[in-house]
N, C-alpha and C. Protein backbone atom coordinates (compact mmCIF):
# COMPACT_ATOMS: atom_id res chain seq x y z
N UNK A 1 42.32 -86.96 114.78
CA UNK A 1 43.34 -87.56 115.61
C UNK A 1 42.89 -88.95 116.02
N UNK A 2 43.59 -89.70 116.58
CA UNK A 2 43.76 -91.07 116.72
C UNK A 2 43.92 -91.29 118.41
N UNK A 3 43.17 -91.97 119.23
CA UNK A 3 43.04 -92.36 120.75
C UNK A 3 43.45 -93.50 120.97
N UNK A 4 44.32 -93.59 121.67
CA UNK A 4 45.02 -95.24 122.12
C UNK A 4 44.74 -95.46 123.41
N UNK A 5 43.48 -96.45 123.60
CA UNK A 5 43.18 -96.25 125.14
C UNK A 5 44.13 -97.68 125.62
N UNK A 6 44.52 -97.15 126.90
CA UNK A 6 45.55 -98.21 127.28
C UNK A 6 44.63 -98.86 128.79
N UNK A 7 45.08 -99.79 128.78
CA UNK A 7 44.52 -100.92 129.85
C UNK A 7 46.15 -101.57 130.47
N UNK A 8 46.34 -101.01 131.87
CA UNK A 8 47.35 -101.51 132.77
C UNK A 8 48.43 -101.04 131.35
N UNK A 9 48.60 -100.19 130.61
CA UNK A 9 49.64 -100.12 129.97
C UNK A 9 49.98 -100.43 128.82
N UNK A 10 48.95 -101.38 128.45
CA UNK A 10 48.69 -102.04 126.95
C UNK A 10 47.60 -101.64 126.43
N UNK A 11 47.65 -101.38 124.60
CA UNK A 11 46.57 -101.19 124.35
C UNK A 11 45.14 -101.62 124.38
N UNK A 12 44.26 -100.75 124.46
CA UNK A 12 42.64 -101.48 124.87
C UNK A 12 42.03 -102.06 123.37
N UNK A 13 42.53 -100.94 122.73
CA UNK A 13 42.02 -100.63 121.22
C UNK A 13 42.00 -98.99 121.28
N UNK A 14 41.61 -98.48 119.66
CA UNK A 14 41.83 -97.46 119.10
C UNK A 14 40.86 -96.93 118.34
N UNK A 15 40.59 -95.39 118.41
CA UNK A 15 39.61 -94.44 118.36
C UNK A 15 40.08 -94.03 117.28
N UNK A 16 39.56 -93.36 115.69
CA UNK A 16 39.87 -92.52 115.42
C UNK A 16 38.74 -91.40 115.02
N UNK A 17 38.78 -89.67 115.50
CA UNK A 17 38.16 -89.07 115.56
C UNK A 17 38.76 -87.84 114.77
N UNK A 18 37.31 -87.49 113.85
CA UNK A 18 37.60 -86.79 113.00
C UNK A 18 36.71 -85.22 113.16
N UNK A 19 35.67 -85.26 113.80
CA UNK A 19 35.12 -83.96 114.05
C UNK A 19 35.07 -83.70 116.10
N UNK A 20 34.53 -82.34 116.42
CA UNK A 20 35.02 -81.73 117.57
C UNK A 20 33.51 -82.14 117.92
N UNK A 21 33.39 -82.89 118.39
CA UNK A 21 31.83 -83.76 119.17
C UNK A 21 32.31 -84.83 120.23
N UNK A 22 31.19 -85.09 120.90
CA UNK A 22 31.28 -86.42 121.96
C UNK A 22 31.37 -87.70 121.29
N UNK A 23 32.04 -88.15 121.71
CA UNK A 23 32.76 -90.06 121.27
C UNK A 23 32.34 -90.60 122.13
N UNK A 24 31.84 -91.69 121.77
CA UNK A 24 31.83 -93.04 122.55
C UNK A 24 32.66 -94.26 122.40
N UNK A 25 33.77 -94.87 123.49
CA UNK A 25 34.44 -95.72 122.96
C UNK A 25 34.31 -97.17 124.27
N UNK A 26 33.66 -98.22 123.12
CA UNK A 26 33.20 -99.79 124.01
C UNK A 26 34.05 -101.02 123.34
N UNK A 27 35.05 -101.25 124.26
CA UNK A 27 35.52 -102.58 123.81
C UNK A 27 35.72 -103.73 124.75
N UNK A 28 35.57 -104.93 124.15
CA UNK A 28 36.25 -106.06 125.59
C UNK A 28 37.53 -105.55 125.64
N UNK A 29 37.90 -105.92 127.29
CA UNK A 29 39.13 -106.02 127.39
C UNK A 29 39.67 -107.27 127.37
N UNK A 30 40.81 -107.73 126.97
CA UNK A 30 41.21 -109.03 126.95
C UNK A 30 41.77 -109.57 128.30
N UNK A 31 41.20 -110.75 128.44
CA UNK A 31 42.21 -111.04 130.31
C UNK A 31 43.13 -111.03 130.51
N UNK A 32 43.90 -111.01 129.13
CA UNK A 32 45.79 -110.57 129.30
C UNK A 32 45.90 -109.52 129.83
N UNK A 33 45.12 -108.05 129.29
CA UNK A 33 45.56 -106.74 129.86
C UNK A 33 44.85 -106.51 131.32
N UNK A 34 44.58 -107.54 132.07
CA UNK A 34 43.99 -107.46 133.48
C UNK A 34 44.55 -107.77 134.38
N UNK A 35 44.98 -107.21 135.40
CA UNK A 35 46.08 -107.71 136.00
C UNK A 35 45.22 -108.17 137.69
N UNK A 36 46.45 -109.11 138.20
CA UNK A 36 45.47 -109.69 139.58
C UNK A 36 45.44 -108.76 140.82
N UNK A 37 45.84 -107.77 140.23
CA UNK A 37 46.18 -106.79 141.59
C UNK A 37 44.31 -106.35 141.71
N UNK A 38 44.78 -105.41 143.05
CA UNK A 38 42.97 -104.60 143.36
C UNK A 38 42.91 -103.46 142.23
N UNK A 39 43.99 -103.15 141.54
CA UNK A 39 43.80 -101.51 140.77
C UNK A 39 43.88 -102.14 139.42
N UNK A 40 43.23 -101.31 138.83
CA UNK A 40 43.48 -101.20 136.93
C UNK A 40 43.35 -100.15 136.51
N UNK A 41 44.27 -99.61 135.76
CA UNK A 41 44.49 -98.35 135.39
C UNK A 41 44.23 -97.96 133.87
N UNK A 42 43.93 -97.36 133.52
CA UNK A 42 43.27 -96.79 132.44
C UNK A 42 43.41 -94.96 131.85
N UNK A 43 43.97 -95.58 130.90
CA UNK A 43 44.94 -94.24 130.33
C UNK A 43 44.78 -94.03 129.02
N UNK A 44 44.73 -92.80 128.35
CA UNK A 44 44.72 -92.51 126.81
C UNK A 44 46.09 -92.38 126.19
N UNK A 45 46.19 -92.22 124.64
CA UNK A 45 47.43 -91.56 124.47
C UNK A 45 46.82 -90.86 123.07
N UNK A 46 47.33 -89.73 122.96
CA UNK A 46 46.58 -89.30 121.68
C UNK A 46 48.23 -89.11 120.78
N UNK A 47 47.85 -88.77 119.08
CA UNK A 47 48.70 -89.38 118.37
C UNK A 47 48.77 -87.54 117.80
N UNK A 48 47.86 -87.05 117.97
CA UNK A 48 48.22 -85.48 117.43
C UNK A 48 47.32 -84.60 118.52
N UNK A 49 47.82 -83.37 118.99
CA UNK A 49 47.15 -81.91 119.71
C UNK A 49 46.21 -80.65 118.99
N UNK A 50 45.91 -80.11 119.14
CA UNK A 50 45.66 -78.76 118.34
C UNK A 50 46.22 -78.08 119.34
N UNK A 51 47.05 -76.79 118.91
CA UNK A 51 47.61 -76.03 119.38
C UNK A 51 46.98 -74.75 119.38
N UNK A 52 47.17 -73.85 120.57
CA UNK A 52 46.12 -73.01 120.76
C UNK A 52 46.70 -72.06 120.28
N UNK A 53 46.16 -71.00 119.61
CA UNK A 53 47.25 -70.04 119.27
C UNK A 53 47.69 -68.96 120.07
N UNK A 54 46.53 -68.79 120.79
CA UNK A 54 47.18 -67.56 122.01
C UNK A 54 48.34 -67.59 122.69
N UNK A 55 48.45 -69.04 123.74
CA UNK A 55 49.29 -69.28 124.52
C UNK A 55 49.81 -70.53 123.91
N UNK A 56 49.87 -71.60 122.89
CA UNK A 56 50.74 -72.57 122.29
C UNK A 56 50.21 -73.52 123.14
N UNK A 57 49.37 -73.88 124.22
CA UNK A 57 48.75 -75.00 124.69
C UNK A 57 48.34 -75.85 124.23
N UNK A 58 48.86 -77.13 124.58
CA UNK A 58 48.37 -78.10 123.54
C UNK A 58 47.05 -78.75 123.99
N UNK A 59 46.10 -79.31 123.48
CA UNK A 59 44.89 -79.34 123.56
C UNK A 59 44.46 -80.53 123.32
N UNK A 60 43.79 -81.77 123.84
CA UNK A 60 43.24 -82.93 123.71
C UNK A 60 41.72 -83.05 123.56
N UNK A 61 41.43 -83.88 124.82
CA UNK A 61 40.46 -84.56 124.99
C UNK A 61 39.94 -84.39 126.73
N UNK A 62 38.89 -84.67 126.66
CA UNK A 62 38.22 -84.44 128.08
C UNK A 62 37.70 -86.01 128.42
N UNK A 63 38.09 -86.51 129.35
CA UNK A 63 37.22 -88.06 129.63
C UNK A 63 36.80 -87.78 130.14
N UNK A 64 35.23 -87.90 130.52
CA UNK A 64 33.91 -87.88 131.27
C UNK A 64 34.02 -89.06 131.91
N UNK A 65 33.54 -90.05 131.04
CA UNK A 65 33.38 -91.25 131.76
C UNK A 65 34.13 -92.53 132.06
N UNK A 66 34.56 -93.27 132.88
CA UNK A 66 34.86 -94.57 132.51
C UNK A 66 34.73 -96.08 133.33
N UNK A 67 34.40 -96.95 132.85
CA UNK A 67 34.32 -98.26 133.56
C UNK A 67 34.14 -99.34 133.22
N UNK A 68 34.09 -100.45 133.73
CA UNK A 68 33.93 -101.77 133.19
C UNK A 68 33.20 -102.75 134.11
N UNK A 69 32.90 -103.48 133.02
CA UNK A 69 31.15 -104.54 133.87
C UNK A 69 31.92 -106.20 132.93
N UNK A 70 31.22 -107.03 133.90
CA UNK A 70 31.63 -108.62 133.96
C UNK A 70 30.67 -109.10 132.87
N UNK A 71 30.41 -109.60 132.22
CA UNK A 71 29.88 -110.34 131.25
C UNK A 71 29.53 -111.95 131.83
């Protein structure tokens, strides 16, 4: 499956993951997707689920971590 990490709503850049292991995903963000407010929001979108078969739950991803540092 394929990860669209979004920044304030726009894309950050894109993951694609092919086995059931821990990912690491590091990109600049561009100062367009930064907005002047105090908040920035930070969101995934995934492009396919696995479906569980017991109960039909659809199934992603777990984010552990996230943040950003000034250069």
């Amino acid at each position: 499956f394929t990860v669209d990490f979004l920044v304030n709503g726009k894309s950050g850049g894109k993951m694609r993951c092919t086995e059931p292991e821990e990912h690491r995903f590091e990109a600049p963000v561009p100062q367009a997707l930064l907005e002047s407010s105090a908040e920035t929001r930070v969101a995934f979108q995934l492009d396919k689920y696995w479906i569980a078969p017991a109960d039909g739950a659809k199934l992603g991803i777990l984010l552990v971590d996230v943040g950003f540092f000034a250069k």
